[in-house]
Protein backbone atom coordinates (compact mmCIF):
# COMPACT_ATOMS: atom_id res chain seq x y z
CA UNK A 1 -39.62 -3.59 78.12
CA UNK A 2 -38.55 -4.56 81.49
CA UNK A 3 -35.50 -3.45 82.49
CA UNK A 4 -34.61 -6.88 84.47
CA UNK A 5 -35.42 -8.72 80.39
CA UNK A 6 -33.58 -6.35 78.78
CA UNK A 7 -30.07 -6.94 81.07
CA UNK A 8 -30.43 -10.85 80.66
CA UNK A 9 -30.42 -10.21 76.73
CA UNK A 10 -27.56 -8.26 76.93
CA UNK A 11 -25.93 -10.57 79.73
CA UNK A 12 -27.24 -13.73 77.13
CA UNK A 13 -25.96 -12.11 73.86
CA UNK A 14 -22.05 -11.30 75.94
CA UNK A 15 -21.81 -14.88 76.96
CA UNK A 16 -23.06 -16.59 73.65
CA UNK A 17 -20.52 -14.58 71.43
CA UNK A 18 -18.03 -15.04 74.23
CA UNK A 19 -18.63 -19.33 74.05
CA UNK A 20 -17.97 -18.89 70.51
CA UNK A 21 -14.27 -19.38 70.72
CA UNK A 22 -14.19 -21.72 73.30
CA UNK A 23 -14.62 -25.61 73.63
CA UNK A 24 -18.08 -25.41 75.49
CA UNK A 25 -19.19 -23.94 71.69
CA UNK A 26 -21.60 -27.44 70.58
CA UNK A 27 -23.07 -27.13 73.97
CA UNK A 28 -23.68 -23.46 73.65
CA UNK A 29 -25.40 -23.96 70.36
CA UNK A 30 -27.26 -27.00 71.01
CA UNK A 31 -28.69 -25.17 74.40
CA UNK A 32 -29.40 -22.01 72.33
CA UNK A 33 -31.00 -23.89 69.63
CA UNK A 34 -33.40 -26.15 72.11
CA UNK A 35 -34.07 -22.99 73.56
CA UNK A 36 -35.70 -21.22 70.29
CA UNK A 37 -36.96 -24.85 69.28
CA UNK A 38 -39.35 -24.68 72.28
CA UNK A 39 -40.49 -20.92 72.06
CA UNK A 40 -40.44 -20.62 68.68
CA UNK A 41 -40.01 -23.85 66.70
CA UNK A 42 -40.62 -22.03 62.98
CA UNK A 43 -37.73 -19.93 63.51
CA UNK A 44 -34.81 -22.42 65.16
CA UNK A 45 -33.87 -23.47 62.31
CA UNK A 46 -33.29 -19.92 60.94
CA UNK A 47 -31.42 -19.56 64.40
CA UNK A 48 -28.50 -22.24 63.78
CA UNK A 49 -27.74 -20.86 60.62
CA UNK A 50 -27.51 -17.25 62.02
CA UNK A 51 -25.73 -18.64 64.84
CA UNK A 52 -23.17 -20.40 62.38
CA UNK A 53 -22.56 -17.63 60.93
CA UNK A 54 -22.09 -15.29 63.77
CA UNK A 55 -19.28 -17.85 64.54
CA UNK A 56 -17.89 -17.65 60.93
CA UNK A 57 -17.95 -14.01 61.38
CA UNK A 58 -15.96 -13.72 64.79
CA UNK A 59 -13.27 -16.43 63.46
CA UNK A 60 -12.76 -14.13 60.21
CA UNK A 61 -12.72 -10.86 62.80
CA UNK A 62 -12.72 -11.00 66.23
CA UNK A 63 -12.89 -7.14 66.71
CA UNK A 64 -16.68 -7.48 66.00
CA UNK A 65 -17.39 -9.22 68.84
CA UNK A 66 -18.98 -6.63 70.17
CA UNK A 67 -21.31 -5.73 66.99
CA UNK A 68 -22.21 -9.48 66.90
CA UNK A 69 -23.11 -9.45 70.61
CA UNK A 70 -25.12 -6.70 69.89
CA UNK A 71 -27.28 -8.48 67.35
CA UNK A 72 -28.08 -10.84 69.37
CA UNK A 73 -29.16 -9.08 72.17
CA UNK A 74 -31.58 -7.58 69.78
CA UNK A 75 -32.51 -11.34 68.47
CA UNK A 76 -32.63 -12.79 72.38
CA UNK A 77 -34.88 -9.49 73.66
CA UNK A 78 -37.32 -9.96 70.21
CA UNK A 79 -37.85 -13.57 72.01
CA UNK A 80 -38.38 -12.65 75.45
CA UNK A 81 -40.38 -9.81 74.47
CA UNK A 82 -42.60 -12.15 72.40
CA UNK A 83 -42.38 -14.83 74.85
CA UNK A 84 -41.43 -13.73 78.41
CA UNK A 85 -42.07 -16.97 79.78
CA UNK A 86 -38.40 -17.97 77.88
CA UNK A 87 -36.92 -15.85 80.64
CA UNK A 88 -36.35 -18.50 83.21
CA UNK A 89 -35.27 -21.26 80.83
CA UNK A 90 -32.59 -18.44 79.77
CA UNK A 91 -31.32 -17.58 83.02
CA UNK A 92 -30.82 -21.73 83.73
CA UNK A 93 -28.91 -22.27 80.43
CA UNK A 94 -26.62 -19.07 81.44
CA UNK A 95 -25.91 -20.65 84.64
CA UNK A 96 -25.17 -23.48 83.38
CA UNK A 97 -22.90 -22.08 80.47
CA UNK A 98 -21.16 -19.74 82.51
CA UNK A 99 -21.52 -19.86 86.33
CA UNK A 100 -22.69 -15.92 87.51
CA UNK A 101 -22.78 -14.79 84.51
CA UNK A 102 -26.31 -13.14 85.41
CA UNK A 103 -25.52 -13.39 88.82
CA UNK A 104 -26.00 -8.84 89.47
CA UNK A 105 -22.49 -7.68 90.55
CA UNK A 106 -21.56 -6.85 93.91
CA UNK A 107 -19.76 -3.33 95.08
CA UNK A 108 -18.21 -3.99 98.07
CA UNK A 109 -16.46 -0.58 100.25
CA UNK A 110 -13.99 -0.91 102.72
CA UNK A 111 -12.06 1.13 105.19
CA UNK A 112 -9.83 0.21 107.75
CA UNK A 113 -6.77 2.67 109.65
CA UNK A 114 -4.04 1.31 111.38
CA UNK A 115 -1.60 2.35 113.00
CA UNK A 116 1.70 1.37 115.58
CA UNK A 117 2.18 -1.83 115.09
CA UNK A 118 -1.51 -3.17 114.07
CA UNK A 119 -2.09 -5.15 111.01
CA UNK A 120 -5.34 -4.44 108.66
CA UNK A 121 -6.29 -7.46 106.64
CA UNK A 122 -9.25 -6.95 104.04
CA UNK A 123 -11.01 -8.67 101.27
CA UNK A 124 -13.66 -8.32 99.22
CA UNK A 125 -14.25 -12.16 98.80
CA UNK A 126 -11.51 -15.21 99.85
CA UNK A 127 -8.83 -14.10 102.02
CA UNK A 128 -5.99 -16.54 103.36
CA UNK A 129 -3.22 -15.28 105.83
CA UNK A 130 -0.74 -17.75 107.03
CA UNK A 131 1.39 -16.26 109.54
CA UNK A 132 4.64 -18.29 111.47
């Protein structure tokens, strides 16, 4: 499978179990559920209910959060092996769930020396300095 499919089903499986919990759940779900309804209608019915239950399952013990992620990365790559076309329509409704969640992470390396009286001001992202 390609490698690129199989990191959005992990990155999809993380932030669905991850939504679980939160108040963006119905919206999670409903996106989730339109998602298998249009790539595989027989089985989106079967989805809700596993998805239900996944939920049930993390409210009863949230230390399998990470077993219950892994099912359904298995679940979201059986899709986009089946249909890889899904692929796009999964990276939208991750955006729109959770903002860079696929978004591929960024290393950033940085060296600086000063010395005397010099000043060395470095960020990896937003950086403010108000000086008087």
């Amino acid at each position: 499978m390609n490698p690129e499919l199989v990191a959005l089903a992990q990155s999809a499986s993380v932030t669905l179990v991850g939504l679980m919990a939160t108040d963006a759940w119905e919206h999670t779900r409903d996106g989730v559920v339109a998602l298998w309804q249009r790539a595989r209608p027989e089985r989106a019915d079967a989805v809700a209910a596993e998805l239900g239950h996944t939920r049930e399952d993390l409210a009863t013990d949230a230390g399998t959060e990470d077993e219950l992620a892994a099912e359904w990365q298995g679940r979201i790559r059986r899709l986009l092996i089946d249909r890889p076309e899904v692929a796009v329509e999964l990276r939208r409704l991750l955006d729109e769930l959770a903002p860079g969640a696929t978004a591929p992470s960024t290393t950033v390396s940085q060296h600086a020396t000063a010395s005397g009286h010099s000043r060395v001001y470095q960020a990896g992202r937003d950086q403010h300095i108000t000086e008087r």
